[in-house]
PDB file of N, CA and C in Angstrom:
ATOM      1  N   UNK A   1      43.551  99.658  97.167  1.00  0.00           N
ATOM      2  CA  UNK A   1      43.315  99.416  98.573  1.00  0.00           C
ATOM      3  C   UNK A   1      41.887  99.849  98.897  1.00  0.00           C
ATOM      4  N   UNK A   2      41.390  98.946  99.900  1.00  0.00           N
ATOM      5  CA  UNK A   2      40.302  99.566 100.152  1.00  0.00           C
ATOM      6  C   UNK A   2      39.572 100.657 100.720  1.00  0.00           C
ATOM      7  N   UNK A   3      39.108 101.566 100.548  1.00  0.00           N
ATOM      8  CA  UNK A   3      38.528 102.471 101.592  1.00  0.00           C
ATOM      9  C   UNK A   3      38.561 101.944 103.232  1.00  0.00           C
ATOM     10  N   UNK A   4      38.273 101.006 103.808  1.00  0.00           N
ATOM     11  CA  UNK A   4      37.845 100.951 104.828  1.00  0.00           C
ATOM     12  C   UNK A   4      39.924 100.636 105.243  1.00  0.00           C
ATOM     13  N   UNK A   5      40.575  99.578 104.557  1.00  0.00           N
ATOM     14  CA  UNK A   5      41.651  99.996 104.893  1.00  0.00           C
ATOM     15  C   UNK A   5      42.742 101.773 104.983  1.00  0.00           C
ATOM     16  N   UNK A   6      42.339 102.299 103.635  1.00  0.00           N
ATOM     17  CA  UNK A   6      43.012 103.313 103.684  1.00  0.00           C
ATOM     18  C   UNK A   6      42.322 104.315 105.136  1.00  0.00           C
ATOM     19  N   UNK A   7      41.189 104.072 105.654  1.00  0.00           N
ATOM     20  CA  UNK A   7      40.899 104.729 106.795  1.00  0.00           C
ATOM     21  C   UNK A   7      41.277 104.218 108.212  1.00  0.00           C
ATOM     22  N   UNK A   8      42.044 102.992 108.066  1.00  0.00           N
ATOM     23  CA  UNK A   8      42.571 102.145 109.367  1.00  0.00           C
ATOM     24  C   UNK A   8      44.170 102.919 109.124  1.00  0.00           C
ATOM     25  N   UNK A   9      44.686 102.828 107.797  1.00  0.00           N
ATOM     26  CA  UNK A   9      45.817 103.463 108.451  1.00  0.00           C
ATOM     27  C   UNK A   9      46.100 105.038 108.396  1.00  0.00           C
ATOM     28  N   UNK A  10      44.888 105.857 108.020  1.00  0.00           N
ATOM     29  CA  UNK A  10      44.873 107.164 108.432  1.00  0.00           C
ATOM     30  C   UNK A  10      45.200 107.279 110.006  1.00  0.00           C
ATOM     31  N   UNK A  11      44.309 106.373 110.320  1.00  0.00           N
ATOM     32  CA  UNK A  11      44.057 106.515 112.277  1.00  0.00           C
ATOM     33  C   UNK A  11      45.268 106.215 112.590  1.00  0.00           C
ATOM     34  N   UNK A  12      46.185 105.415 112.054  1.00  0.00           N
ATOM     35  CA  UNK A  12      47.271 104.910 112.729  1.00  0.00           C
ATOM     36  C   UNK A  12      48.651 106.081 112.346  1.00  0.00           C
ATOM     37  N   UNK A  13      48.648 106.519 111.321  1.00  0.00           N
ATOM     38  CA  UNK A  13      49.343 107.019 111.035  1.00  0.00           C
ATOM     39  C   UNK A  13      49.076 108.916 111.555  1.00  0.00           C
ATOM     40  N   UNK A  14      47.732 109.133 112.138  1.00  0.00           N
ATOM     41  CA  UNK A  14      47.678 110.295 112.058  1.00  0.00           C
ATOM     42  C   UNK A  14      47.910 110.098 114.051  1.00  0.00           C
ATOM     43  N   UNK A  15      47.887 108.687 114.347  1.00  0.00           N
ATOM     44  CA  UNK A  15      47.875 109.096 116.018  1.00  0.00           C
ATOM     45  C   UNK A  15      49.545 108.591 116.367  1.00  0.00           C
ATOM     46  N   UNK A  16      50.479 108.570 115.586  1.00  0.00           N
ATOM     47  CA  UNK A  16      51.921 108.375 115.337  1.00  0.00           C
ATOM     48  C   UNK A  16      52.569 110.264 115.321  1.00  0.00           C
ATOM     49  N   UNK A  17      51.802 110.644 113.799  1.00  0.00           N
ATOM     50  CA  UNK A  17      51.797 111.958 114.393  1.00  0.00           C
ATOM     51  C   UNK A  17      51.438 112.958 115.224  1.00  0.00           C
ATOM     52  N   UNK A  18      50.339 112.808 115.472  1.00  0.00           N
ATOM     53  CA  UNK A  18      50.116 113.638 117.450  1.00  0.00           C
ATOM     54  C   UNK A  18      51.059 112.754 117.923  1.00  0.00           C
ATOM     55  N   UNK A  19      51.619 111.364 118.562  1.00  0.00           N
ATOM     56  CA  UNK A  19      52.750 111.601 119.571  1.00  0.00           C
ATOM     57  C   UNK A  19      53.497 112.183 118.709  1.00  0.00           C
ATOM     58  N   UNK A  20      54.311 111.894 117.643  1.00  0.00           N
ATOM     59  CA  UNK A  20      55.522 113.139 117.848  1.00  0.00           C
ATOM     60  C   UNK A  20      55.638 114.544 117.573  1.00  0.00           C
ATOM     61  N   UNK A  21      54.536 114.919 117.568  1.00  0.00           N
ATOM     62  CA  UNK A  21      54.528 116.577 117.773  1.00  0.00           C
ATOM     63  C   UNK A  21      54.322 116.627 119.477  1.00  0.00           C
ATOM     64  N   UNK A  22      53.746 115.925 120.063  1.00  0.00           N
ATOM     65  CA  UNK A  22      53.338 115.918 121.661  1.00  0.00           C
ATOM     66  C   UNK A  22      54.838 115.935 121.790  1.00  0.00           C
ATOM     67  N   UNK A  23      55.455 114.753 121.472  1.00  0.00           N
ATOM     68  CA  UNK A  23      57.081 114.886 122.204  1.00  0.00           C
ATOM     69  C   UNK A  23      57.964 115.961 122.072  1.00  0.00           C
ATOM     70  N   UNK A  24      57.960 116.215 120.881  1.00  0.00           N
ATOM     71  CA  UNK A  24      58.102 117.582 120.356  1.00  0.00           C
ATOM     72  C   UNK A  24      57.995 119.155 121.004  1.00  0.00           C
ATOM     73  N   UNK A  25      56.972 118.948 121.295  1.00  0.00           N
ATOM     74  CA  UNK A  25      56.791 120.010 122.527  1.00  0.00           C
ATOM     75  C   UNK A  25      57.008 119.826 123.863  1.00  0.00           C
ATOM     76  N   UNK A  26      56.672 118.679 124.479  1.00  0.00           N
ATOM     77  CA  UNK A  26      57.585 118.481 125.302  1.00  0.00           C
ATOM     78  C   UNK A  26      58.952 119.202 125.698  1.00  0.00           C
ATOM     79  N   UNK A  27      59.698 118.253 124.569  1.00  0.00           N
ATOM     80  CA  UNK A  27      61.131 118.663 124.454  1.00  0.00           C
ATOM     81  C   UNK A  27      61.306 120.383 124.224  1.00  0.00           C
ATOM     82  N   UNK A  28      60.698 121.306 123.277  1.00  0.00           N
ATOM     83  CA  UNK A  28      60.687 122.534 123.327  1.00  0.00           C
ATOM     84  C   UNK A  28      60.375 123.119 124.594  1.00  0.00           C
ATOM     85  N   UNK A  29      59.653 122.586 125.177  1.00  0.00           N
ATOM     86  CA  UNK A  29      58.828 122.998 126.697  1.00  0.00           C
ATOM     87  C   UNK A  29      59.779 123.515 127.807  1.00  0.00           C
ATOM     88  N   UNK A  30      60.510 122.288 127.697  1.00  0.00           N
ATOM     89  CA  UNK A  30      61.303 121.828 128.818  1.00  0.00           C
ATOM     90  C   UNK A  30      63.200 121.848 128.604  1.00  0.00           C
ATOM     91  N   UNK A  31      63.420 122.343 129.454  1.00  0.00           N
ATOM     92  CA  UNK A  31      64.498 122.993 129.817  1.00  0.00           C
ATOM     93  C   UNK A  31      65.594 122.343 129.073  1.00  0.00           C
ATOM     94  N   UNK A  32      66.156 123.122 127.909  1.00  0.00           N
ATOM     95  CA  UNK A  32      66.981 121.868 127.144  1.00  0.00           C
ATOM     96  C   UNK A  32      68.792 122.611 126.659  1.00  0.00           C
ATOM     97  N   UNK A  33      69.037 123.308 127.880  1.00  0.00           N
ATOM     98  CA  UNK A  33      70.014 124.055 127.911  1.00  0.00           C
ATOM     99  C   UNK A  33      70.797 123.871 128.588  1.00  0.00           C
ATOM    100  N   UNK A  34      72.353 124.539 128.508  1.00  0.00           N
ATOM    101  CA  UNK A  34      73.084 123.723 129.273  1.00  0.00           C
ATOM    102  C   UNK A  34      73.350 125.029 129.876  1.00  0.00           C
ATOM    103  N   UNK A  35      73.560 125.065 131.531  1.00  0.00           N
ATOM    104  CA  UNK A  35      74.125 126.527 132.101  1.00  0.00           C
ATOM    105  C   UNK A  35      75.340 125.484 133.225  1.00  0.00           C
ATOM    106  N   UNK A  36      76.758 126.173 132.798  1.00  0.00           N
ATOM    107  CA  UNK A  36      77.677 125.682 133.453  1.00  0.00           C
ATOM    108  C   UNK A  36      77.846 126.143 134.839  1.00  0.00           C
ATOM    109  N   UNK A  37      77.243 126.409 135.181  1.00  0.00           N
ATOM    110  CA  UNK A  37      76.581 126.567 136.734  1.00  0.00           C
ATOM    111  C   UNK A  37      75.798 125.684 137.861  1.00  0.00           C
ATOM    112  N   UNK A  38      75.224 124.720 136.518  1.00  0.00           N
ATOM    113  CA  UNK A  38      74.425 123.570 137.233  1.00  0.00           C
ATOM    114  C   UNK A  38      75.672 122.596 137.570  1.00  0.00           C
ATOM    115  N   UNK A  39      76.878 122.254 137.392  1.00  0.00           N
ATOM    116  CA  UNK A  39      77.402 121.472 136.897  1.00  0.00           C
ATOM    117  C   UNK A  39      78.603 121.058 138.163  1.00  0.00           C
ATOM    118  N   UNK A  40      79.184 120.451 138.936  1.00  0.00           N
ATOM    119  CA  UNK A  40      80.014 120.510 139.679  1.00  0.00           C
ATOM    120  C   UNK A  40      81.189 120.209 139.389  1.00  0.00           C
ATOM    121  N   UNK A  41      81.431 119.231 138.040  1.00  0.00           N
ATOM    122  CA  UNK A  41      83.045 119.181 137.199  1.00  0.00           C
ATOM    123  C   UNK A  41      82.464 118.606 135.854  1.00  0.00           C
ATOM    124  N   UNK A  42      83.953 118.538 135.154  1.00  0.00           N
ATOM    125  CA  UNK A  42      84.034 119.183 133.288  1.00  0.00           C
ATOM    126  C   UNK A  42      83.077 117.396 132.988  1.00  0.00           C
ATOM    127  N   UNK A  43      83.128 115.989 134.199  1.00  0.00           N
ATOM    128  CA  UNK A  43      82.590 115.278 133.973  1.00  0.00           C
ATOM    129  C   UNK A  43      80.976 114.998 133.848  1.00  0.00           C
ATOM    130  N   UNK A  44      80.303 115.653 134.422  1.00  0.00           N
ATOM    131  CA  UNK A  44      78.963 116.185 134.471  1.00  0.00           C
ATOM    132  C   UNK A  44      78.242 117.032 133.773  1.00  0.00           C
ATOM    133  N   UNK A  45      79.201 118.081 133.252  1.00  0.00           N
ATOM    134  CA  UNK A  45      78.827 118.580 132.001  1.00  0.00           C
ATOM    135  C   UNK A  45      78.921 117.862 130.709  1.00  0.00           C
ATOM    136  N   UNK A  46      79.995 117.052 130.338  1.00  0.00           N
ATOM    137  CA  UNK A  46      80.433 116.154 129.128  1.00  0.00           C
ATOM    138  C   UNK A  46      78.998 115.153 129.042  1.00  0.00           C
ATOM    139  N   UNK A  47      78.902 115.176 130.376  1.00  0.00           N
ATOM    140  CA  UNK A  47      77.329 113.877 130.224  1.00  0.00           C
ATOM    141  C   UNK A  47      76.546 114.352 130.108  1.00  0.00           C
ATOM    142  N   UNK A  48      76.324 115.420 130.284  1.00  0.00           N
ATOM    143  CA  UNK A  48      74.500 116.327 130.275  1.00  0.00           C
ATOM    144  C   UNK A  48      75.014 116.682 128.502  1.00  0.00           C
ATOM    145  N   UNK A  49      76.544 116.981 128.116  1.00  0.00           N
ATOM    146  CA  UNK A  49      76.353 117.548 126.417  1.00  0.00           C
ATOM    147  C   UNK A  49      76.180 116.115 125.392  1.00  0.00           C
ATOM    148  N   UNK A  50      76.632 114.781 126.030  1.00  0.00           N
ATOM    149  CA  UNK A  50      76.256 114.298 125.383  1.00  0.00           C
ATOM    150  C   UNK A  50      74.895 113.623 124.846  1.00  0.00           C
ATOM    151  N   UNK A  51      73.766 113.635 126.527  1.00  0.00           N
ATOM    152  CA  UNK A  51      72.546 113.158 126.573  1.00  0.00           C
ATOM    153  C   UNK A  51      71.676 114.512 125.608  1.00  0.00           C
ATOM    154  N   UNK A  52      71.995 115.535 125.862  1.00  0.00           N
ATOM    155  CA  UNK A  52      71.880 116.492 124.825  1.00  0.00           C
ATOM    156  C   UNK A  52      71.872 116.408 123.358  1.00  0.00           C
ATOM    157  N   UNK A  53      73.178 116.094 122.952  1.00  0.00           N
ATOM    158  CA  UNK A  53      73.221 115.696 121.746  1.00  0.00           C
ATOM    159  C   UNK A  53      72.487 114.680 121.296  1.00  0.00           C
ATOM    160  N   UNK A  54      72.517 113.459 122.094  1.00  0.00           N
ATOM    161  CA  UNK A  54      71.612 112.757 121.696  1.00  0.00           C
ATOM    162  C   UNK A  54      70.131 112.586 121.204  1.00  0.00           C
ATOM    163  N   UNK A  55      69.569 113.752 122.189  1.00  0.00           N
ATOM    164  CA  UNK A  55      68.128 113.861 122.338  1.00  0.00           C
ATOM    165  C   UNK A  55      68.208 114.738 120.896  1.00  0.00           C
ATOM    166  N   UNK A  56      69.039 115.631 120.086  1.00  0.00           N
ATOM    167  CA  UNK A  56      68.680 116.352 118.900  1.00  0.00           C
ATOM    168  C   UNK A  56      68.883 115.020 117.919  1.00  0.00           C
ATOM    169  N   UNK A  57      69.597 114.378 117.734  1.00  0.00           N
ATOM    170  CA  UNK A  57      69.343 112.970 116.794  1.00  0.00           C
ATOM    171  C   UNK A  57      68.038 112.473 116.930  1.00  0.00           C
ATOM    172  N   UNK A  58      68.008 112.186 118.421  1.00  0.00           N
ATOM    173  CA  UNK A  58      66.682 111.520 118.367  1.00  0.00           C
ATOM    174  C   UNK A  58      65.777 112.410 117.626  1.00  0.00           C
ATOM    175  N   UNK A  59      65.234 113.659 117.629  1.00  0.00           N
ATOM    176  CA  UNK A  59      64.224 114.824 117.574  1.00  0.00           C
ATOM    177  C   UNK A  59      64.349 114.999 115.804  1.00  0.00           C
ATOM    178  N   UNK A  60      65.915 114.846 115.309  1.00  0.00           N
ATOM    179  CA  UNK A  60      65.808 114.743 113.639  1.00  0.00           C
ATOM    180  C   UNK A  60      65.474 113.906 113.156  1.00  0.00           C
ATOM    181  N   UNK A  61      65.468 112.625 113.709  1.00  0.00           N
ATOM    182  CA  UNK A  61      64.995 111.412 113.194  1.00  0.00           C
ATOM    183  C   UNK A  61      63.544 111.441 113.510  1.00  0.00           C
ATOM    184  N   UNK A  62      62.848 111.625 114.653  1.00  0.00           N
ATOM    185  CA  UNK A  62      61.298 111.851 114.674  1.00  0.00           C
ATOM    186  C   UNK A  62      60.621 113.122 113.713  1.00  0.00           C
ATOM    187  N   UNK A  63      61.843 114.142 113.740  1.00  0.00           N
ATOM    188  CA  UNK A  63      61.292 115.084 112.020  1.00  0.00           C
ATOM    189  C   UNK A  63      61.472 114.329 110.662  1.00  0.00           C
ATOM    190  N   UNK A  64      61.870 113.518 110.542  1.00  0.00           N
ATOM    191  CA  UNK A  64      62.086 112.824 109.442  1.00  0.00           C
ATOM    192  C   UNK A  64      60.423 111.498 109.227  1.00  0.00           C
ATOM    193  N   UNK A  65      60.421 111.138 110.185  1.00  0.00           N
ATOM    194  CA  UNK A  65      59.256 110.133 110.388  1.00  0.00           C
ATOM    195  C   UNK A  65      58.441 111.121 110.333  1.00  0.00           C
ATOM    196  N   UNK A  66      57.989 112.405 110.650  1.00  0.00           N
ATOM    197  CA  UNK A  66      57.195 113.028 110.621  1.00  0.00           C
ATOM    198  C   UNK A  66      56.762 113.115 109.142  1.00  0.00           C
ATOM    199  N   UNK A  67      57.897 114.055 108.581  1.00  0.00           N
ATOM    200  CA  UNK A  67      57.803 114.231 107.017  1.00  0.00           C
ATOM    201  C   UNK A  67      57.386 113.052 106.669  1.00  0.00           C
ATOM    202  N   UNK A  68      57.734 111.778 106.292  1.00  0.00           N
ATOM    203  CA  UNK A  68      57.210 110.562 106.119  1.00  0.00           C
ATOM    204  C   UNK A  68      55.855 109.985 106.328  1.00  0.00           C
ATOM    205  N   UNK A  69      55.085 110.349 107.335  1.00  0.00           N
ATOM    206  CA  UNK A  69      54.155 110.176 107.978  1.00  0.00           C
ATOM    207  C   UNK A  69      53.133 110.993 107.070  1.00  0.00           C
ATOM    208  N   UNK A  70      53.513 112.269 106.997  1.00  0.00           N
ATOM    209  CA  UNK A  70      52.634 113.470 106.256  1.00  0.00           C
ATOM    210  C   UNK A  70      52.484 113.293 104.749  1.00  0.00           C
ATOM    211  N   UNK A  71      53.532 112.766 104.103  1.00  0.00           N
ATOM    212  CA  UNK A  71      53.644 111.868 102.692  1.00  0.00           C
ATOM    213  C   UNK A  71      52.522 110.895 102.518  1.00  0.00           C
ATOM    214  N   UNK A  72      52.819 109.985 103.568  1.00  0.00           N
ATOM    215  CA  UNK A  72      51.539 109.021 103.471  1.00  0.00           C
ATOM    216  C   UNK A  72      50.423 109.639 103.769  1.00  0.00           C
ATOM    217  N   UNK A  73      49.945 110.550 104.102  1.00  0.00           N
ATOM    218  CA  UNK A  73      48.595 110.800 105.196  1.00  0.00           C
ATOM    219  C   UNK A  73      48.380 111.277 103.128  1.00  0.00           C
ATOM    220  N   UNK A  74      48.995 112.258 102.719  1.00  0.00           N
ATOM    221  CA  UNK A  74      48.731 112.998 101.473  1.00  0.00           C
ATOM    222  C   UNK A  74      48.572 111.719 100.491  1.00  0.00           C
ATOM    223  N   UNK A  75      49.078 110.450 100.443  1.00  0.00           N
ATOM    224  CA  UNK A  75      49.173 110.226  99.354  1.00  0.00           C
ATOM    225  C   UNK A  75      47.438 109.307  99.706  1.00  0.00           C
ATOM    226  N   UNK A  76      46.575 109.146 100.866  1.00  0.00           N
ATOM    227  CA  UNK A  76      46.102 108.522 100.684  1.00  0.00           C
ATOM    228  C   UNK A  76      44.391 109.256 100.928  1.00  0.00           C
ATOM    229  N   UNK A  77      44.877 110.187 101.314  1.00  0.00           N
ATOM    230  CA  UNK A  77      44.001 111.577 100.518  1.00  0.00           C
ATOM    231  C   UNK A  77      43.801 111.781  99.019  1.00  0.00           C
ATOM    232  N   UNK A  78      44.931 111.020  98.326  1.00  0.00           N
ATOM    233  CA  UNK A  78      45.321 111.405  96.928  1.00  0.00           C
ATOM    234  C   UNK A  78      44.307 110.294  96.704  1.00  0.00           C
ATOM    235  N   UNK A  79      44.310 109.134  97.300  1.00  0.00           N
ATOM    236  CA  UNK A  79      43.624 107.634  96.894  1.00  0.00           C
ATOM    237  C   UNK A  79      44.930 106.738  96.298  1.00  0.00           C
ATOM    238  N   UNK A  80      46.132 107.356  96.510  1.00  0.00           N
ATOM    239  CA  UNK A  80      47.729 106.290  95.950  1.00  0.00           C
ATOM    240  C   UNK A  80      48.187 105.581  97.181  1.00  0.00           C
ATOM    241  N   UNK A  81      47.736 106.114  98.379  1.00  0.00           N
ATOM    242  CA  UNK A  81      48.300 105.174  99.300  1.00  0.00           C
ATOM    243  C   UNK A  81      48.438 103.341  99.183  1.00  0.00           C
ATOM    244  N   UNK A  82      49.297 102.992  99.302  1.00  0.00           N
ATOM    245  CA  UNK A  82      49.990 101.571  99.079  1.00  0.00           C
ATOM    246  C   UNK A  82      50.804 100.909  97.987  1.00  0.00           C
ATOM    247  N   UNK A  83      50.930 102.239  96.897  1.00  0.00           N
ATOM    248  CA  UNK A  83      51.169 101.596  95.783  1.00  0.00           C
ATOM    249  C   UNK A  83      53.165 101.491  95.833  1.00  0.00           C
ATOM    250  N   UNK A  84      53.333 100.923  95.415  1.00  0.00           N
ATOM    251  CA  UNK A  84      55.151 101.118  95.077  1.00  0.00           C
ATOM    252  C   UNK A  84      55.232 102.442  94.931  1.00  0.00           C
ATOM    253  N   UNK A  85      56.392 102.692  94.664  1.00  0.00           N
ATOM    254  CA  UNK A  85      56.697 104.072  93.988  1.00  0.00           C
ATOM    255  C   UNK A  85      57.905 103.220  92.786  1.00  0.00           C
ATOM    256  N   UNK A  86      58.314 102.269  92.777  1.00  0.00           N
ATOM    257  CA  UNK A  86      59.165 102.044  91.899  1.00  0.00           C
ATOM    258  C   UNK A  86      58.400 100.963  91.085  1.00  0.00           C
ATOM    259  N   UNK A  87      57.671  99.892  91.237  1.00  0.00           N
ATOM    260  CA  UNK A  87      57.063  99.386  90.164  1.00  0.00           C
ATOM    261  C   UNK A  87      55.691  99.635  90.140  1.00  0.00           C
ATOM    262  N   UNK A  88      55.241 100.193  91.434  1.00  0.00           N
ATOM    263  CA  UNK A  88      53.567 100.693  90.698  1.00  0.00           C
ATOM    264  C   UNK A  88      52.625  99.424  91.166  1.00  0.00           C
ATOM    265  N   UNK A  89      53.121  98.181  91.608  1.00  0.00           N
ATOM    266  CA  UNK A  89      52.374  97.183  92.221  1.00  0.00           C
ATOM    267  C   UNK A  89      51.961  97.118  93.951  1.00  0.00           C
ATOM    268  N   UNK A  90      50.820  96.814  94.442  1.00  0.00           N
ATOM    269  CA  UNK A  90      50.472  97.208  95.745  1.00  0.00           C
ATOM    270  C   UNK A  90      51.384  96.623  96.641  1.00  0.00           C
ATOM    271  N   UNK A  91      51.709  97.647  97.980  1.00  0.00           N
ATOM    272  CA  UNK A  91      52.171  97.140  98.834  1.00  0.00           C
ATOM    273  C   UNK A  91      51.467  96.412  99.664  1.00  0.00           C
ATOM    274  N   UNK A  92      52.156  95.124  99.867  1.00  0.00           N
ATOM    275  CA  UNK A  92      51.208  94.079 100.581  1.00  0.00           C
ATOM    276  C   UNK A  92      50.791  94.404 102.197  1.00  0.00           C
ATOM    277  N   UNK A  93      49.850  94.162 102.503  1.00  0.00           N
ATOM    278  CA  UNK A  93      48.769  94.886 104.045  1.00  0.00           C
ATOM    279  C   UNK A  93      49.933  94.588 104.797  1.00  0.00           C
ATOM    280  N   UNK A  94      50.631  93.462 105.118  1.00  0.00           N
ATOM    281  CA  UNK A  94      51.445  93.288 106.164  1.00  0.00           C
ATOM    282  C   UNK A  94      52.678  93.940 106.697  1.00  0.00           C
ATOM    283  N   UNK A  95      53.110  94.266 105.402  1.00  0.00           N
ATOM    284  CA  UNK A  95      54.529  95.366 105.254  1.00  0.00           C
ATOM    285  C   UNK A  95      53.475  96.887 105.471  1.00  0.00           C
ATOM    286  N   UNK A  96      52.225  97.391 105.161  1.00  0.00           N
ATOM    287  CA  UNK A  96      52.169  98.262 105.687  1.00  0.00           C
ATOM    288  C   UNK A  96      52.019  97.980 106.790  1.00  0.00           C
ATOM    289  N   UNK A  97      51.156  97.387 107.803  1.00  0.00           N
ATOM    290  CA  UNK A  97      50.964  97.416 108.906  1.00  0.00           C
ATOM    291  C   UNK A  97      51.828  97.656 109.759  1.00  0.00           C
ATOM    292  N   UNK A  98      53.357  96.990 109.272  1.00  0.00           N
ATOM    293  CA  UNK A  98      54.767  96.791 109.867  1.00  0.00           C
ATOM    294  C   UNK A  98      55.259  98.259 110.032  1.00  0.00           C
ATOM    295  N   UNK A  99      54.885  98.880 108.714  1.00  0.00           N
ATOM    296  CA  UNK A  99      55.690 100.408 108.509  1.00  0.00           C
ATOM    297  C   UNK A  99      54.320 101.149 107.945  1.00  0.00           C
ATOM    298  N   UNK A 100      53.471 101.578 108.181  1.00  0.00           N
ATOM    299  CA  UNK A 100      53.006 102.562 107.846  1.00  0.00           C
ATOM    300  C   UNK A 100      53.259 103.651 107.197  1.00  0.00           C
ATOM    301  N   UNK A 101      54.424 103.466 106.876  1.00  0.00           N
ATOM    302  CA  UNK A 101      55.401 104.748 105.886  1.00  0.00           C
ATOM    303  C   UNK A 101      55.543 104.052 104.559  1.00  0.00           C
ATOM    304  N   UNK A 102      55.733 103.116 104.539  1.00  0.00           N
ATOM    305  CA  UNK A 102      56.957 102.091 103.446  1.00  0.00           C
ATOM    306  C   UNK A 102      56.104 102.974 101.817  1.00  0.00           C
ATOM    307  N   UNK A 103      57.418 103.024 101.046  1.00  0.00           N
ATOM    308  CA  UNK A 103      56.895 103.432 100.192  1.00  0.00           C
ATOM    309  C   UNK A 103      57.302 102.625  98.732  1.00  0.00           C
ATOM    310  N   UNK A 104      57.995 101.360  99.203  1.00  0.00           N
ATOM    311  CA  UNK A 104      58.231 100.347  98.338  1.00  0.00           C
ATOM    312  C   UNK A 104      57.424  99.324  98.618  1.00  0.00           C
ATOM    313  N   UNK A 105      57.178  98.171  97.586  1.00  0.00           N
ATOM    314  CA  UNK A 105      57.005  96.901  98.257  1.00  0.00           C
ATOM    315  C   UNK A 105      58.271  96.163  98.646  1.00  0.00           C
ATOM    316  N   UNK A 106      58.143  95.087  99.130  1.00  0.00           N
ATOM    317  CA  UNK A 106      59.413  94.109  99.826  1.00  0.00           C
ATOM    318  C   UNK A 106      60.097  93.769  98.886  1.00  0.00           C
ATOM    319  N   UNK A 107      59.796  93.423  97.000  1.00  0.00           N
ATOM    320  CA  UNK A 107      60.522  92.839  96.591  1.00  0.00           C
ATOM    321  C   UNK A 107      61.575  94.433  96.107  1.00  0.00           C
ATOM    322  N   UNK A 108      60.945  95.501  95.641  1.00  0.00           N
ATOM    323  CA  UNK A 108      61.736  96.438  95.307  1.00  0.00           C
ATOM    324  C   UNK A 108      62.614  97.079  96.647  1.00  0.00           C
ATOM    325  N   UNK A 109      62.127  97.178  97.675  1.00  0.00           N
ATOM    326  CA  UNK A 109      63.192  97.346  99.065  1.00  0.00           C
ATOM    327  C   UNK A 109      64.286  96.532  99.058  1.00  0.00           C
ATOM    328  N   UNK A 110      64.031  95.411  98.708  1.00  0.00           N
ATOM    329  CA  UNK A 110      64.978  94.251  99.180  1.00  0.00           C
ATOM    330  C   UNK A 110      66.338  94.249  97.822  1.00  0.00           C
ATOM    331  N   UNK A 111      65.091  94.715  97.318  1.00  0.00           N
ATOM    332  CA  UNK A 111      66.746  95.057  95.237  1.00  0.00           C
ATOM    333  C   UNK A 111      67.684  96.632  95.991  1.00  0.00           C
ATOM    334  N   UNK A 112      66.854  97.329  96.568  1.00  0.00           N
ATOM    335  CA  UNK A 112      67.285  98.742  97.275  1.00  0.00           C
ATOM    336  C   UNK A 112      68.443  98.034  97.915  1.00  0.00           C
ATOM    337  N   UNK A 113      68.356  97.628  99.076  1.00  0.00           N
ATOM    338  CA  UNK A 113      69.248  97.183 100.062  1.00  0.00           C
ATOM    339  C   UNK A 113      70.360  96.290  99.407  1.00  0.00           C
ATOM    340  N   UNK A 114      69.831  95.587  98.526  1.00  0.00           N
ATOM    341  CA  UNK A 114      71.192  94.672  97.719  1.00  0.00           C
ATOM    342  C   UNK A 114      72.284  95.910  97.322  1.00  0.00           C
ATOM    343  N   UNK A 115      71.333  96.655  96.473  1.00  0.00           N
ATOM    344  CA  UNK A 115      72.381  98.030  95.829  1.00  0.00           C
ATOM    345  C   UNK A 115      73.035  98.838  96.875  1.00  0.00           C
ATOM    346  N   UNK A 116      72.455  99.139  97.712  1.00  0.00           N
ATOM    347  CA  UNK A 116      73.114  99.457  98.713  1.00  0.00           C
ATOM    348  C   UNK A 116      74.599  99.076  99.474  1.00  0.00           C
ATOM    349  N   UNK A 117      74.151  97.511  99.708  1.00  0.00           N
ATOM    350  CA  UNK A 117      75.281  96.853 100.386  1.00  0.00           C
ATOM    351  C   UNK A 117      76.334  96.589  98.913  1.00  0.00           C
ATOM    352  N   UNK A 118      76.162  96.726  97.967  1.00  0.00           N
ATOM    353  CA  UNK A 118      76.882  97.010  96.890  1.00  0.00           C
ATOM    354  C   UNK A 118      77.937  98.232  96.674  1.00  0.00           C
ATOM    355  N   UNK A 119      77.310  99.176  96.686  1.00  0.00           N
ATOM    356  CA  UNK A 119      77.528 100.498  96.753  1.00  0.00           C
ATOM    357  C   UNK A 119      78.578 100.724  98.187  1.00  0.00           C
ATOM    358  N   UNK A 120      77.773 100.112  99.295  1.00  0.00           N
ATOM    359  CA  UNK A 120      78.581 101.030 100.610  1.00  0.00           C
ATOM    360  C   UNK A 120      78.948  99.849 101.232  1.00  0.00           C
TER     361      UNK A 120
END
């Protein structure tokens, strides 16, 4: 890949991570507790525990893209950014552009997902 690409998706991938550390704190910031006091019946609480719950899925899944994110930022520091990880042939510009993470190309993702829907 080229230099001038591997520095287009530094920018993209490093301003993916400032928002989700920004949201991140946010969410730490801001009031993310439940006091059964705010609450006027067991129906109002059930909805504030489930929008709750929700927001920690959401917050593991943006730690997960994070980790992901930080993989790529390293691997293209390394100068490996784009390559497969399973056959070693470049991932094509468009599938990164799409995912900035991807750490397959399309044809080895797409054998992934067959095995998959095999499997499960």
């Amino acid at each position: 890949m080229k230099k001038r690409d591997m520095n287009k998706f530094q920018k993209i991938l490093s301003g993916q991570r400032d928002s989700l550390i920004a949201n991140a704190k946010k969410t730490l910031s801001g009031d993310i507790h439940l006091d059964p006091d705010d609450f006027p019946d067991e129906i109002d609480t059930a909805s504030s525990e489930i929008n709750l719950a929700f927001m920690g899925r959401l917050r593991e899944r943006e730690r997960g893209l994070l980790n992901k994110i930080n993989q790529a930022l390293e691997k293209i520091a390394d100068g490996v950014y784009g390559e497969c990880q399973s056959c070693g042939e470049d991932i094509g510009r468009k599938r990164l552009e799409a995912r900035p993470v991807a750490e397959l190309c399309i044809d080895c993702k797409a054998e992934q997902e067959k095995l998959e829907r095999r499997e499960g």
